[in-house]
Protein backbone atom coordinates (compact mmCIF):
# COMPACT_ATOMS: atom_id res chain seq x y z
CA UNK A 1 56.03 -22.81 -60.78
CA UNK A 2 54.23 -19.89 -62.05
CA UNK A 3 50.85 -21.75 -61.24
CA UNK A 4 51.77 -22.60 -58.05
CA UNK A 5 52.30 -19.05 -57.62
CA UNK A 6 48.96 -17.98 -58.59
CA UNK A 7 47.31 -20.70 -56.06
CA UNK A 8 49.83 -19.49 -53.32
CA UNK A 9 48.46 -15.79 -53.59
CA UNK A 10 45.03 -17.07 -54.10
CA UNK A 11 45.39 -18.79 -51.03
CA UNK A 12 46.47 -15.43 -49.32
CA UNK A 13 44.02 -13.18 -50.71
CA UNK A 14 41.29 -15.91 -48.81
CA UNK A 15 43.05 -15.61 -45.66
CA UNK A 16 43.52 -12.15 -45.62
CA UNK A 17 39.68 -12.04 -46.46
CA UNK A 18 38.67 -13.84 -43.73
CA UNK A 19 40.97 -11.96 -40.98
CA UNK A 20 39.78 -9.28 -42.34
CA UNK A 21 36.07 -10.23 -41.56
CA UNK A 22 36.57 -10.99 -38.14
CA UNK A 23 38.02 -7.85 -37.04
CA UNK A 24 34.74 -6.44 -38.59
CA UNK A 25 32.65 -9.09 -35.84
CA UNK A 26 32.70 -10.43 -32.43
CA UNK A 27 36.11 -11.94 -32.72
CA UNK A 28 35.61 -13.83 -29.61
CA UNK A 29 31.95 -14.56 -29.62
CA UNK A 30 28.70 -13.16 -29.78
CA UNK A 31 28.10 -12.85 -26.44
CA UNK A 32 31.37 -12.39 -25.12
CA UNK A 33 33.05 -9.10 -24.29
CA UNK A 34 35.17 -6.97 -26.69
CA UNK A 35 38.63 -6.05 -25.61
CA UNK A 36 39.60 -3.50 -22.68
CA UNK A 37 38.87 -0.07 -23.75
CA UNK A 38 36.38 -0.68 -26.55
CA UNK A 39 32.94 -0.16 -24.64
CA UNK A 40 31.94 -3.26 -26.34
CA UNK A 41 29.83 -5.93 -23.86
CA UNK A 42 31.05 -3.53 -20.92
CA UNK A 43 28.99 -4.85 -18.14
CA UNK A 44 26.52 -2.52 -17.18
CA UNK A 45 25.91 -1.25 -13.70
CA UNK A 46 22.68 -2.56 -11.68
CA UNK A 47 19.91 -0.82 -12.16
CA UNK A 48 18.39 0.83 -8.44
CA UNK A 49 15.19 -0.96 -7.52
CA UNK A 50 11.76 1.35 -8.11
CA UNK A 51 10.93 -0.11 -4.42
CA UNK A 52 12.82 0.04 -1.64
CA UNK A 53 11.79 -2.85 0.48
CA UNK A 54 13.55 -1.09 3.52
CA UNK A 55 12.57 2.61 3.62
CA UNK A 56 14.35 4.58 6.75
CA UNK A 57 11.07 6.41 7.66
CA UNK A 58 7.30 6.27 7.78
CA UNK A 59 4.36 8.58 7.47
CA UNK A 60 1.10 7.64 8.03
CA UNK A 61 -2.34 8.76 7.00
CA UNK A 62 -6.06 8.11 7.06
CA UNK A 63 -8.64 7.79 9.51
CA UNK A 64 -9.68 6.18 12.96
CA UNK A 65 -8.04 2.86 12.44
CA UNK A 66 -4.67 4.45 12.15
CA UNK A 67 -4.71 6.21 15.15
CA UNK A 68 -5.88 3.12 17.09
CA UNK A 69 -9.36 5.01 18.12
CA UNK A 70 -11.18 2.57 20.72
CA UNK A 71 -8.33 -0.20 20.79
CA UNK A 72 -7.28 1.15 24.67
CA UNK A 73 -10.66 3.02 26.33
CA UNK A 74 -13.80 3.84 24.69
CA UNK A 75 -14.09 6.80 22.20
CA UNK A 76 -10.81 7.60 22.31
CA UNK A 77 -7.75 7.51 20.08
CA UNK A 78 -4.40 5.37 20.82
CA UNK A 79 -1.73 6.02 18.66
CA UNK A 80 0.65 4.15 20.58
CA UNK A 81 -1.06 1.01 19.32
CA UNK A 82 -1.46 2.23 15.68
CA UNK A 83 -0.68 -0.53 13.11
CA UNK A 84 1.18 2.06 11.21
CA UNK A 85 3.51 3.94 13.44
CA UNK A 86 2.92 2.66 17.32
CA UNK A 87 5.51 1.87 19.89
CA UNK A 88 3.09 -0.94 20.77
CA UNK A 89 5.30 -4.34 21.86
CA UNK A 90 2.00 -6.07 21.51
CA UNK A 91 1.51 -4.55 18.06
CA UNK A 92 4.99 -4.51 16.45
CA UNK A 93 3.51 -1.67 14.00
CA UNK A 94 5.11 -1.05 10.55
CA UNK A 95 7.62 0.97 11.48
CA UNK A 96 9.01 -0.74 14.09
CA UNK A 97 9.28 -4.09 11.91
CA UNK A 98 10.74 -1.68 9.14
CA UNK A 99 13.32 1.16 11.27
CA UNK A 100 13.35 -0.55 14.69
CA UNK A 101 12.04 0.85 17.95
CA UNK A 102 14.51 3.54 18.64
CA UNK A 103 14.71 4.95 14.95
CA UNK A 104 11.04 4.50 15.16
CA UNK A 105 10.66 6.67 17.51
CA UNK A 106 12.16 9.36 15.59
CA UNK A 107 11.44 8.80 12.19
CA UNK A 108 7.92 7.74 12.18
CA UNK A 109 5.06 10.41 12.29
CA UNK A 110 1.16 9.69 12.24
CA UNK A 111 -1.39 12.69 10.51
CA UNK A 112 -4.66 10.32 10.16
CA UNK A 113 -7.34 12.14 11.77
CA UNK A 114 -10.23 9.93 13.32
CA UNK A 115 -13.41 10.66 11.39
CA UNK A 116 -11.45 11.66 8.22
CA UNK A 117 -12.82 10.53 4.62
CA UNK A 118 -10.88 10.60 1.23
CA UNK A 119 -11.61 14.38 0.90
CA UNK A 120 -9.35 15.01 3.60
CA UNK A 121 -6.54 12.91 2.69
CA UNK A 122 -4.66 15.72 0.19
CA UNK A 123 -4.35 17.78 3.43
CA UNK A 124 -2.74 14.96 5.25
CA UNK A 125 -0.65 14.38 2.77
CA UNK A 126 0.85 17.85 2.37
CA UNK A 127 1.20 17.63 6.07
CA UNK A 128 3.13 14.70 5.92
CA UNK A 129 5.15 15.42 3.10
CA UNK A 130 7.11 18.18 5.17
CA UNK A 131 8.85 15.51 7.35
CA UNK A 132 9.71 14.14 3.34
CA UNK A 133 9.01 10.33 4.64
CA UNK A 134 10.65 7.68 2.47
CA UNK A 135 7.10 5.63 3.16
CA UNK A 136 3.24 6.68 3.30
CA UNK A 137 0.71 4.67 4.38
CA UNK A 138 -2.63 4.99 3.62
CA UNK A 139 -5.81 3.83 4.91
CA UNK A 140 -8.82 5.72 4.41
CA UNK A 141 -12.40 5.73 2.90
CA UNK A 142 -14.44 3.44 5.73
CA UNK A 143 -16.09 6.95 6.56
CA UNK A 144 -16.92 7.07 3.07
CA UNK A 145 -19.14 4.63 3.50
CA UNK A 146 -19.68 4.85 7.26
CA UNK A 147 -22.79 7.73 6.98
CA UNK A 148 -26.12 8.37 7.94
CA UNK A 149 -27.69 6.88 5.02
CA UNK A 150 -26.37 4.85 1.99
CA UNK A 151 -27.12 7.80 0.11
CA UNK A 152 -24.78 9.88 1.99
CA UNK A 153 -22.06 7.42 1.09
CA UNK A 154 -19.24 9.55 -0.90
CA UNK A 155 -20.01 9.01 -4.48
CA UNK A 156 -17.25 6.34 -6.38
CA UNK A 157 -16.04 9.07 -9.29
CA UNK A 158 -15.84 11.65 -6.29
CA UNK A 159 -13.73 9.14 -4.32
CA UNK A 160 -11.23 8.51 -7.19
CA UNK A 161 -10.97 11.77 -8.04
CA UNK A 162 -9.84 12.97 -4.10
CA UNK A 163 -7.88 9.93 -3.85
CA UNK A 164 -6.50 10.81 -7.40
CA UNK A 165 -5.58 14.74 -5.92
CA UNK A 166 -3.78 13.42 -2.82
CA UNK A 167 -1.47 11.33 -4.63
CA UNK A 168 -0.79 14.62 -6.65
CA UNK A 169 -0.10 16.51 -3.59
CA UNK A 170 2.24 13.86 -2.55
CA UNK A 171 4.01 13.58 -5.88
CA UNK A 172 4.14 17.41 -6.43
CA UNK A 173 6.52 17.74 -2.78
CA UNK A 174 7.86 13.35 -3.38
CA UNK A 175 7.89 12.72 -6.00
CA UNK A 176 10.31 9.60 -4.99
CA UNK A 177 8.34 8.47 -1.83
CA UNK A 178 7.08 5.53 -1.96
CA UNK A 179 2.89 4.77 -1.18
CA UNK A 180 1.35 1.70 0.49
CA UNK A 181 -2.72 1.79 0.30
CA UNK A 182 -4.57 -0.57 2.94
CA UNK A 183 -7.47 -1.61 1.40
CA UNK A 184 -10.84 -0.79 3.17
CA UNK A 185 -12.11 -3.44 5.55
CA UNK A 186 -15.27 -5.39 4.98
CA UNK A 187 -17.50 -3.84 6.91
CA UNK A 188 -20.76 -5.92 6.91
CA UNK A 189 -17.86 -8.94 8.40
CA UNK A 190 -17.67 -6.62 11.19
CA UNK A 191 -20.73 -5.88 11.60
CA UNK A 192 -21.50 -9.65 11.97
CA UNK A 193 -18.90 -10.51 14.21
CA UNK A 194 -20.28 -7.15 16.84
CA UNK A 195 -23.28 -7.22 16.93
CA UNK A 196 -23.11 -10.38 19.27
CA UNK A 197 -22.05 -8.19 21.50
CA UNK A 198 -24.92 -5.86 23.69
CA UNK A 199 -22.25 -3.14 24.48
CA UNK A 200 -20.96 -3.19 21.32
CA UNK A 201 -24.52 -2.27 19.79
CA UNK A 202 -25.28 0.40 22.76
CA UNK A 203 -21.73 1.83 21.41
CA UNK A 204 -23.00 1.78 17.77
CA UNK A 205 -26.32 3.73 18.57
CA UNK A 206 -23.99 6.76 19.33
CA UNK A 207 -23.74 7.16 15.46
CA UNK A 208 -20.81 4.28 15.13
CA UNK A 209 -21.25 3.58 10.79
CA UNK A 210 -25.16 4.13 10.94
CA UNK A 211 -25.41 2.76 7.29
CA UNK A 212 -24.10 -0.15 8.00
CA UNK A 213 -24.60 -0.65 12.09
CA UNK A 214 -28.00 0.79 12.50
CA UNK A 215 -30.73 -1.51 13.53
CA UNK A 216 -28.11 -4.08 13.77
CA UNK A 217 -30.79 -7.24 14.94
CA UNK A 218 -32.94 -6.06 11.74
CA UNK A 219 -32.98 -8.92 9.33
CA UNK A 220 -35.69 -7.93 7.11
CA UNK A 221 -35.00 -7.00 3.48
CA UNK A 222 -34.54 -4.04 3.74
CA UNK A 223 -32.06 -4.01 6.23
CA UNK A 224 -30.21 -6.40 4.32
CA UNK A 225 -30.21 -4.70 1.41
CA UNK A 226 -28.86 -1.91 2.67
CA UNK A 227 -25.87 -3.51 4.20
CA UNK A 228 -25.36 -4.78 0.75
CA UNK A 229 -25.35 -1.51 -0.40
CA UNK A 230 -22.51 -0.22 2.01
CA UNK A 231 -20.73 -3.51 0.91
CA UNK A 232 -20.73 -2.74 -2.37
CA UNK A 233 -19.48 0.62 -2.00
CA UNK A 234 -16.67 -0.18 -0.21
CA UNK A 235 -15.60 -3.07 -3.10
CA UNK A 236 -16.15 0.09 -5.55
CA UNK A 237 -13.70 2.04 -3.61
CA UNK A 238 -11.03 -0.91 -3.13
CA UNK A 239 -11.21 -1.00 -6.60
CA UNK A 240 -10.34 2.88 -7.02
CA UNK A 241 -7.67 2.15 -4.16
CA UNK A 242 -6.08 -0.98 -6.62
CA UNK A 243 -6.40 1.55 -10.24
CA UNK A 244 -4.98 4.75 -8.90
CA UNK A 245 -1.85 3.10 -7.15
CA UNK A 246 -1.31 0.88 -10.20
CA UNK A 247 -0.53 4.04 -11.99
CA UNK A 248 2.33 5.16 -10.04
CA UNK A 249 5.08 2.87 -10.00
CA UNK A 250 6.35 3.96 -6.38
CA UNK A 251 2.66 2.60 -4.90
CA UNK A 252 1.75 -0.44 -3.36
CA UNK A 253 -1.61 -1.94 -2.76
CA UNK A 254 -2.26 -4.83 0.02
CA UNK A 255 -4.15 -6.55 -2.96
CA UNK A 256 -7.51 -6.68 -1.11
CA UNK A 257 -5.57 -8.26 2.35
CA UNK A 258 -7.66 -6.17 4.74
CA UNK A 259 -10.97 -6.61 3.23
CA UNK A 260 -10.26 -10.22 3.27
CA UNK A 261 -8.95 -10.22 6.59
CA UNK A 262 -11.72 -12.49 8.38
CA UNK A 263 -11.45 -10.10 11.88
CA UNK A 264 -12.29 -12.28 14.69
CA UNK A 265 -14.23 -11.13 17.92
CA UNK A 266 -10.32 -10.87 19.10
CA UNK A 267 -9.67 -8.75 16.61
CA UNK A 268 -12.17 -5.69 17.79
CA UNK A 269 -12.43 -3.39 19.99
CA UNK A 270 -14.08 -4.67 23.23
CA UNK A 271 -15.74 -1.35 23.45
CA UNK A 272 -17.57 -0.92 20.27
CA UNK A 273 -16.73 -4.35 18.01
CA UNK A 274 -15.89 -2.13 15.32
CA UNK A 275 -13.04 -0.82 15.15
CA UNK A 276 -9.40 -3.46 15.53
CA UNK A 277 -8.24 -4.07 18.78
CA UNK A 278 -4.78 -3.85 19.99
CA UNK A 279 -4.51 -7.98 18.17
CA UNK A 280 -6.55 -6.65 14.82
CA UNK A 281 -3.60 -3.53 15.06
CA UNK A 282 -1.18 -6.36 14.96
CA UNK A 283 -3.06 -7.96 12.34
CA UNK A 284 -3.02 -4.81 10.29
CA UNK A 285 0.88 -4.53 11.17
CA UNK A 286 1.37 -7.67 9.61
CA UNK A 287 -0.54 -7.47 6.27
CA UNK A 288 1.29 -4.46 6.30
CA UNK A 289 4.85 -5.36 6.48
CA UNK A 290 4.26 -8.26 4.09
CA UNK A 291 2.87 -5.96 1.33
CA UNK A 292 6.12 -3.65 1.97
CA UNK A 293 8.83 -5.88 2.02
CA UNK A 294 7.49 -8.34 -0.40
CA UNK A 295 10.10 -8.87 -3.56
CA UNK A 296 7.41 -7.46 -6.24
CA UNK A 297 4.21 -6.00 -5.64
């Protein structure tokens, strides 16, 4: 009997061991939660997306493509047709696709200013930030490029560093909007596709892109060198466009969409083949609201 006693408490002192290690664990699992009350495994809430894939308003700024210069009479700007913010049907702009045409209306605003280059986009943007827009859009540094002579063109470490100073602006007054940058078009494909066109080259000789649109029959090599100079350039400043807005986590780049865009002859302008027409708008529109309201960018 006494044994039997000593292999009975033996026995207990093993048991009690081993309840007393699993009130020291995950009773009920490793991955499982703990019981009510003890914070263990609570479920956590879900986290707020960086993007919002449906901002409720847009601000828009740039240049001459945003305010739809030359898409409805020659030399002129028609914002109504702008790819960002027009009330367009035939366009379907951004913020229509994004707010719908009545909320549109009111909560869309459009400070690109035709002939503008990147030095002037930290002034738009200040401008812009006072109506505190959920969404910017930017498109801007064609004029860069677009000068008198290639060595006009604004220098790359000058571009970054303007385009780097607007996005401060924006931040220091948003720092929560959110930033989608159109990248620059390919200008030498446009200047292919217009310059089958006589009025479109009597159009360019009143100092439309000279770089890249003067002496637009000139095939020599010269001529072609310097178109592949102003290409160039504009690549360079794509590639500013893609770094800067990959180091804010609230900015979206179209990934090189516009550049690629292959714009047809029903894409531009039937006054100066340069420029989108009301369909290239749409175009623009499109790449647009893809880039937004994609899942990841």
């Amino acid at each position: 009997m006494r044994k039997t006693g000593h292999r009975s408490l033996a026995v207990l002192a093993v048991l009690s061991a081993a309840v007393l290690g699993l009130t020291g664990c995950d009773a009920v699992g490793g991955n499982a939660p703990g019981p009510a009350g003890t914070g263990t495994g609570r479920v956590k809430p879900t986290p707020t997306p960086v993007w919002d894939r449906s901002p409720e308003s847009v601000a828009a700024v740039g240049d001459s493509i945003t305010r739809g210069f030359d898409a409805c009479s020659v030399l002129s700007d028609c914002p109504e047709v702008s790819w960002a913010t027009g009330s367009s049907e035939q366009v379907d702009s951004l913020a229509v696709r994004l707010l719908g045409e009545r909320e549109a209306a009111a909560r869309s605003w459009n400070y690109a200013v035709t002939g503008a280059r990147m030095g002037d986009l930290a002034g738009q943007m200040a401008q812009a930030a006072l109506r505190r827009p959920e969404l910017v859009t930017v498109m801007a540094g064609a004029n860069d490029a677009c000068r008198a002579t290639t060595a006009a063109m604004t220098p790359v470490t000058d571009f970054r560093a303007q385009f780097e100073e607007a996005m401060r602006t924006l931040r220091g007054a948003l720092p929560k909007a959110q930033v989608y940058v159109a990248s620059v078009p390919d200008l030498k494909r446009l200047w292919s596709q217009g310059r089958t066109s006589a009025l479109g080259k009597q159009v360019w000789q009143l100092g439309v892109c000279p770089s890249m649109l003067g002496d637009p029959d000139a095939l020599d090599a010269a001529a072609t060198q310097r178109r592949e100079t102003v290409r160039k350039r504009v690549e360079d400043y794509n590639t500013v466009l893609k770094d800067v807005c990959a180091e804010d986590r609230r900015c979206r780049f179209d990934g090189g969409a516009v550049y690629a865009y292959r714009f047809g002859t029903q894409q531009l302008s039937r006054w100066d083949w340069f420029h989108p027409s009301i369909d290239g708008q749409a175009r623009l529109a499109e790449i647009a609201y893809r880039t937004v309201t994609a899942k990841s960018g």
